[in-house]
C-alpha atoms as a PDB file:
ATOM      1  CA  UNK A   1      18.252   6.574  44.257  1.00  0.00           C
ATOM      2  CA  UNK A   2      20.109   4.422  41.606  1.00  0.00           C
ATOM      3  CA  UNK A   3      17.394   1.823  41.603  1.00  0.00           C
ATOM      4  CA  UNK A   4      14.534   4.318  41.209  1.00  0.00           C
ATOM      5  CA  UNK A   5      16.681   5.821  37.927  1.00  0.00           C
ATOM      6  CA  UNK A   6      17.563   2.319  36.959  1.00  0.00           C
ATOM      7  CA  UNK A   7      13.528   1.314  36.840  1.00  0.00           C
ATOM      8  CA  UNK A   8      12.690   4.845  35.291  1.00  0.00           C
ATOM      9  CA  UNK A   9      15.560   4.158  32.284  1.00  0.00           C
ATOM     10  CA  UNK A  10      14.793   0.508  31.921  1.00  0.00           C
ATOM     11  CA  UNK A  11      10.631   1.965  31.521  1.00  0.00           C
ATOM     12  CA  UNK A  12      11.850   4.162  29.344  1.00  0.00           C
ATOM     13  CA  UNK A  13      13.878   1.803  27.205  1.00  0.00           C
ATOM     14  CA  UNK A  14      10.496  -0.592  27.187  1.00  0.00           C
ATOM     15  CA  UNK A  15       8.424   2.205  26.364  1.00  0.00           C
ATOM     16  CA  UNK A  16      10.971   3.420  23.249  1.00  0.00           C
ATOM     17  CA  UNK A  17      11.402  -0.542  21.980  1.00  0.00           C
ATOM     18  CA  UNK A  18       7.579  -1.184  21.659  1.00  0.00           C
ATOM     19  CA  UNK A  19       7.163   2.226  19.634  1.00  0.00           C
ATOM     20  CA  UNK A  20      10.077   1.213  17.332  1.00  0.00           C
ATOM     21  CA  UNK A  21       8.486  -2.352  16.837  1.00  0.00           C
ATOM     22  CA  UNK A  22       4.737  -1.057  16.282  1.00  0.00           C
ATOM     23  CA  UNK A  23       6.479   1.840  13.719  1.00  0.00           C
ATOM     24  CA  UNK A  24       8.292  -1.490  12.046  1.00  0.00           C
ATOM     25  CA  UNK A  25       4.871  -3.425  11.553  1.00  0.00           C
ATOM     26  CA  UNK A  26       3.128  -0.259  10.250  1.00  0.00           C
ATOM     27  CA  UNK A  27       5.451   0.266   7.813  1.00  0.00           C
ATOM     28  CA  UNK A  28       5.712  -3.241   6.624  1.00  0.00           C
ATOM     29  CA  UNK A  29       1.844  -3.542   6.614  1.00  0.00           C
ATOM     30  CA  UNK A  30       2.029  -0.058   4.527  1.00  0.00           C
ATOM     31  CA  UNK A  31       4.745  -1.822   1.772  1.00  0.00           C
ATOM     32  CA  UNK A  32       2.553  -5.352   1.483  1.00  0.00           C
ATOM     33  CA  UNK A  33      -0.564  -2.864   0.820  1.00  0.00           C
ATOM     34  CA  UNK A  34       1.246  -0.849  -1.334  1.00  0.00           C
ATOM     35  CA  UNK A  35       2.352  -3.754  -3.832  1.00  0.00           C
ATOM     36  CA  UNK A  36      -1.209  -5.333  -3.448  1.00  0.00           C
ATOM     37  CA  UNK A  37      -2.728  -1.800  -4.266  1.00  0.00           C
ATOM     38  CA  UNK A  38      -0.595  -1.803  -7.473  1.00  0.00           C
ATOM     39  CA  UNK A  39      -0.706  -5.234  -8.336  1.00  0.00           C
ATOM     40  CA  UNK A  40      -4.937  -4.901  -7.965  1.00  0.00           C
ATOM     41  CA  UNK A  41      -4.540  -1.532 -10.013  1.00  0.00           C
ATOM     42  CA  UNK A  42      -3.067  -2.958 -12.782  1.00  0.00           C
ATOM     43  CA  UNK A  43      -4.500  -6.365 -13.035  1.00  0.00           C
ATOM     44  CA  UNK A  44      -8.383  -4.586 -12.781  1.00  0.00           C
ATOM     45  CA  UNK A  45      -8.055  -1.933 -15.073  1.00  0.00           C
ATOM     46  CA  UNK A  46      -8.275   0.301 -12.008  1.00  0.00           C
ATOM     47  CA  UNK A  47     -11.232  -1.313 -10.195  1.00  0.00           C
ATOM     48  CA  UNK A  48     -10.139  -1.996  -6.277  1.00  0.00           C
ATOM     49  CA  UNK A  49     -12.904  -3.148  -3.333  1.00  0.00           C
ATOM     50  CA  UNK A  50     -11.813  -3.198   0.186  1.00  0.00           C
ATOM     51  CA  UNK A  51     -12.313  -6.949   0.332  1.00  0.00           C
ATOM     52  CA  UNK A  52     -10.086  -7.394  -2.600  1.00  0.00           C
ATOM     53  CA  UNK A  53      -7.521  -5.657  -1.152  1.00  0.00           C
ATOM     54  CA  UNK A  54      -7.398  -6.915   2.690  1.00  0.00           C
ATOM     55  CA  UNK A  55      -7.479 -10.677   0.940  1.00  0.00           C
ATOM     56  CA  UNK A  56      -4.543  -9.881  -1.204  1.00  0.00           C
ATOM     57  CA  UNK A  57      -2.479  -8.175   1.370  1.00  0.00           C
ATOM     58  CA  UNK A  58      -3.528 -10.235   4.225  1.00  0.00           C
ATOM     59  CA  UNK A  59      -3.934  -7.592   6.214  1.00  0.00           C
ATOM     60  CA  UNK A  60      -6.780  -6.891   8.731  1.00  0.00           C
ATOM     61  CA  UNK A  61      -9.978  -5.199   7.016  1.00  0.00           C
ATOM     62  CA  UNK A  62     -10.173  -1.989   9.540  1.00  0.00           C
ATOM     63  CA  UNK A  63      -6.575  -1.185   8.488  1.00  0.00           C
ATOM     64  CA  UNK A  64      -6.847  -1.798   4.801  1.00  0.00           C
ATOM     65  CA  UNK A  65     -10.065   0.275   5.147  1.00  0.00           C
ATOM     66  CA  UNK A  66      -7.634   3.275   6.154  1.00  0.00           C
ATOM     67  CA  UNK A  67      -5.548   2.976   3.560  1.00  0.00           C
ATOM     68  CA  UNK A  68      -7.641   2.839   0.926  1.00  0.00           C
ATOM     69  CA  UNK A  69      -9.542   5.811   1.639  1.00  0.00           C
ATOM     70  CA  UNK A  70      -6.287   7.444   1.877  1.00  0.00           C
ATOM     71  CA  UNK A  71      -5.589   6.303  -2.016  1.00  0.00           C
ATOM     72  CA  UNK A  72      -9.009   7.153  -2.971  1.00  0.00           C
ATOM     73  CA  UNK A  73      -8.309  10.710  -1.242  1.00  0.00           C
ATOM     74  CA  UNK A  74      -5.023  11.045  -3.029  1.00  0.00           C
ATOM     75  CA  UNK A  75      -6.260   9.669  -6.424  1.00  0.00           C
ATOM     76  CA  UNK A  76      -9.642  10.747  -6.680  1.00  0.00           C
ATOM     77  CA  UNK A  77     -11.178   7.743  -6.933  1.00  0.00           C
ATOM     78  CA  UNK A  78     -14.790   7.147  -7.641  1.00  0.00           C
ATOM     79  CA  UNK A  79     -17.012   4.691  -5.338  1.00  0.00           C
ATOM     80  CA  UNK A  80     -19.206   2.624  -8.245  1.00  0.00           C
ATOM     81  CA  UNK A  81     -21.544   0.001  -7.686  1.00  0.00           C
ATOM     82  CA  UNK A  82     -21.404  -3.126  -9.873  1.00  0.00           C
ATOM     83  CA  UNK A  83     -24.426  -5.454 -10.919  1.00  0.00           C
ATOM     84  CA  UNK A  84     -24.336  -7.701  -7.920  1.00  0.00           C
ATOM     85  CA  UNK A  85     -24.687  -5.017  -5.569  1.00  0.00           C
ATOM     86  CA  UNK A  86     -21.053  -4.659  -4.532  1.00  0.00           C
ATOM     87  CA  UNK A  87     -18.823  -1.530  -3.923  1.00  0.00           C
ATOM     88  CA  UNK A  88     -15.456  -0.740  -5.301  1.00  0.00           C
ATOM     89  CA  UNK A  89     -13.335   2.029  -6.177  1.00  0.00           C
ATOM     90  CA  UNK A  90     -12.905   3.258  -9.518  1.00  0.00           C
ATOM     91  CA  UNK A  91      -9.009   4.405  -9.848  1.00  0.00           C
ATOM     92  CA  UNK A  92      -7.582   6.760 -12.690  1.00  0.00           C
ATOM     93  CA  UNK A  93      -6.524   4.292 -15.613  1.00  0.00           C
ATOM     94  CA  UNK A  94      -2.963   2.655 -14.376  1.00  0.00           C
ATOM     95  CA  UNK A  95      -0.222   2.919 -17.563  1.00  0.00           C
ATOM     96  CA  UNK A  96       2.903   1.994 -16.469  1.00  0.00           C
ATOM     97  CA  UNK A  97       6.134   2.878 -19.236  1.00  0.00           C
ATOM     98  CA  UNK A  98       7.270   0.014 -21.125  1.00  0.00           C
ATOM     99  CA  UNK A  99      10.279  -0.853 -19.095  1.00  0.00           C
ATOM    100  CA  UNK A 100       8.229  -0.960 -16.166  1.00  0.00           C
ATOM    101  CA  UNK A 101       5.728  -3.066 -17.211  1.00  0.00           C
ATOM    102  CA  UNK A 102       8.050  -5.498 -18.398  1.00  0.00           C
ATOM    103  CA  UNK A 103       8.738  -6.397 -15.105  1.00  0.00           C
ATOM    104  CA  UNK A 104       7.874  -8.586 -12.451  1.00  0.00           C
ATOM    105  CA  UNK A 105       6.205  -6.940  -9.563  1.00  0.00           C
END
């Protein structure tokens, strides 16, 4: 009886250790996106494409893809298409407060 608990709490403790290091990468794939997001914002005048993003965050495409149409959800962003035929997301103007934008990111 001990060893069938034993193998039942040591499946557990497997089980509970992969879920805390997959909720680890997802929110350390969610900050590099974040400051990549911003960073884009800013430096584009509020022009972001998917490509843009997943090359500056180094992050895979399909997961980038999720998060930026959850930022174009949250900030209303507008899909445009530019002269050479690519997509991007038109963002609400980014003005940071002085003090802000005087630093580094």
């Amino acid at each position: 009886m001990a060893i069938i608990e034993f193998v039942i709490l040591t499946g557990l403790g497997i089980v509970l250790g992969a879920f805390i290091v997959k909720m680890s990468n997802y929110r350390q794939q969610q900050r590099i996106l974040d400051d990549a997001f911003y960073r884009l914002l800013q430096l584009q005048n509020g022009k972001v494409s998917l490509i843009q993003l997943a090359a500056a965050a180094k992050v895979d495409a399909q997961i980038t893809q999720r998060y930026l149409e959850s930022q174009v959800q949250i900030f209303s962003a507008i899909l445009e298409i530019d002269e050479q035929g690519d997509t991007f997301y038109r963002f609400p103007k980014l003005s940071l407060p002085p003090i802000l934008d005087q630093q580094q990111w």
